[in-house]
Protein backbone atom coordinates (compact mmCIF):
# COMPACT_ATOMS: atom_id res chain seq x y z
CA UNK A 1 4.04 14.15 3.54
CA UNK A 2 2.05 11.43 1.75
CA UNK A 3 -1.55 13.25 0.90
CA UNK A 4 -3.03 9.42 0.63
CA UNK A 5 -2.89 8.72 3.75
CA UNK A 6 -5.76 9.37 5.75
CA UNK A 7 -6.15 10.34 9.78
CA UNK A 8 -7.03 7.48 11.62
CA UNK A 9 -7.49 8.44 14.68
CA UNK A 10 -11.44 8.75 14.80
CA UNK A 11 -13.95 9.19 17.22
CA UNK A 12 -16.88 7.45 14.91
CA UNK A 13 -14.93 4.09 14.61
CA UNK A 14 -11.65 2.42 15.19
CA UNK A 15 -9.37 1.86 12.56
CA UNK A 16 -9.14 -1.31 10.47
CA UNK A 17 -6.36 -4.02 10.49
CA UNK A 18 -6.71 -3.00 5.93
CA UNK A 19 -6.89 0.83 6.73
CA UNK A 20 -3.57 0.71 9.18
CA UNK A 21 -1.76 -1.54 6.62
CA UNK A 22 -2.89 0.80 3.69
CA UNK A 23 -1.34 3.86 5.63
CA UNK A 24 1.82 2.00 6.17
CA UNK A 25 2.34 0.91 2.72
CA UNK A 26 2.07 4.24 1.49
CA UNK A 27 4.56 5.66 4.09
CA UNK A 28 6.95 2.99 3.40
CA UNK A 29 6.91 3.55 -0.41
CA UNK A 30 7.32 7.37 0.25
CA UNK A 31 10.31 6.97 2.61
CA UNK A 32 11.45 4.15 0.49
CA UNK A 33 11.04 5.69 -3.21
CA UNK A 34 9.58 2.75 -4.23
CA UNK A 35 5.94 2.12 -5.56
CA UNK A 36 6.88 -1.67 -5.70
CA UNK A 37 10.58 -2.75 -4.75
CA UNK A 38 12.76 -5.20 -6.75
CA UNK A 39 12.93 -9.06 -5.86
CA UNK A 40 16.06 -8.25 -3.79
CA UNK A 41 14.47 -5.61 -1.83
CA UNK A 42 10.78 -7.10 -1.67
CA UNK A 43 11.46 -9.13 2.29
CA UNK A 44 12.94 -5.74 3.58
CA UNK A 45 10.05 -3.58 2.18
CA UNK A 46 7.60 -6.07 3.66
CA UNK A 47 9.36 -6.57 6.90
CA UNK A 48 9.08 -2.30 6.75
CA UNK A 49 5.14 -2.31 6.23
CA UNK A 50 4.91 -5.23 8.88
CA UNK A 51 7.07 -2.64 11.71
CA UNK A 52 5.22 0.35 10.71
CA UNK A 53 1.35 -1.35 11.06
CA UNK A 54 2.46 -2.67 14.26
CA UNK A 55 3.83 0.76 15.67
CA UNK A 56 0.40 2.59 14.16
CA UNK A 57 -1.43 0.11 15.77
CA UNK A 58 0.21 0.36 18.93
CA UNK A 59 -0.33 4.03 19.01
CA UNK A 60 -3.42 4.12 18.45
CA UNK A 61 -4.45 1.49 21.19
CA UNK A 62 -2.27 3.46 23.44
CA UNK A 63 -4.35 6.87 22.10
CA UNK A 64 -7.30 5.64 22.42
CA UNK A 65 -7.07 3.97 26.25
CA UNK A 66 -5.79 7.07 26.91
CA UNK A 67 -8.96 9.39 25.90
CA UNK A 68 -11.61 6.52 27.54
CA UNK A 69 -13.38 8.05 29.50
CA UNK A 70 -13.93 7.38 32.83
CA UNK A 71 -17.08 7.06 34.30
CA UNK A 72 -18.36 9.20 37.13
CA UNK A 73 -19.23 6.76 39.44
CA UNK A 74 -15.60 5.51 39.35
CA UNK A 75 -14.48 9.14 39.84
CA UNK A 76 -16.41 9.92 42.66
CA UNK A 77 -14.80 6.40 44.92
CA UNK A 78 -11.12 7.34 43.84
């Protein structure tokens, strides 16, 4: 869908507060069909970046405590 968004979901490093936001912007101005929306539409576009960070960033918490690991040790008293 939007080629400028990049995966990320990473095993070297979480993602950034900038690099979620970035990916959100440019799903909202796909879906939207706007690169930059009018004065009337600018608080609904926001309000759209501001729900999509927060969803990304929610999934990828939830992504991520779902792959940890967990340690032997704790394996072995369960």
């Amino acid at each position: 869908m939007c080629r400028s968004i990049k995966t990320l979901r990473r095993s070297d490093a979480p993602a950034t507060d900038e690099e979620i936001r970035a990916a959100a912007l440019q799903f909202v101005r796909k879906v939207s069909g706007y690169r930059s929306p009018s004065r009337r539409n600018t608080e609904a576009f926001d309000r759209a970046v501001d729900d999509v960070s927060d969803a990304s960033r929610r999934l990828l918490e939830a992504i991520e405590a779902a792959q940890t690991p967990v340690p032997n040790a704790v394996r072995a008293r369960a």
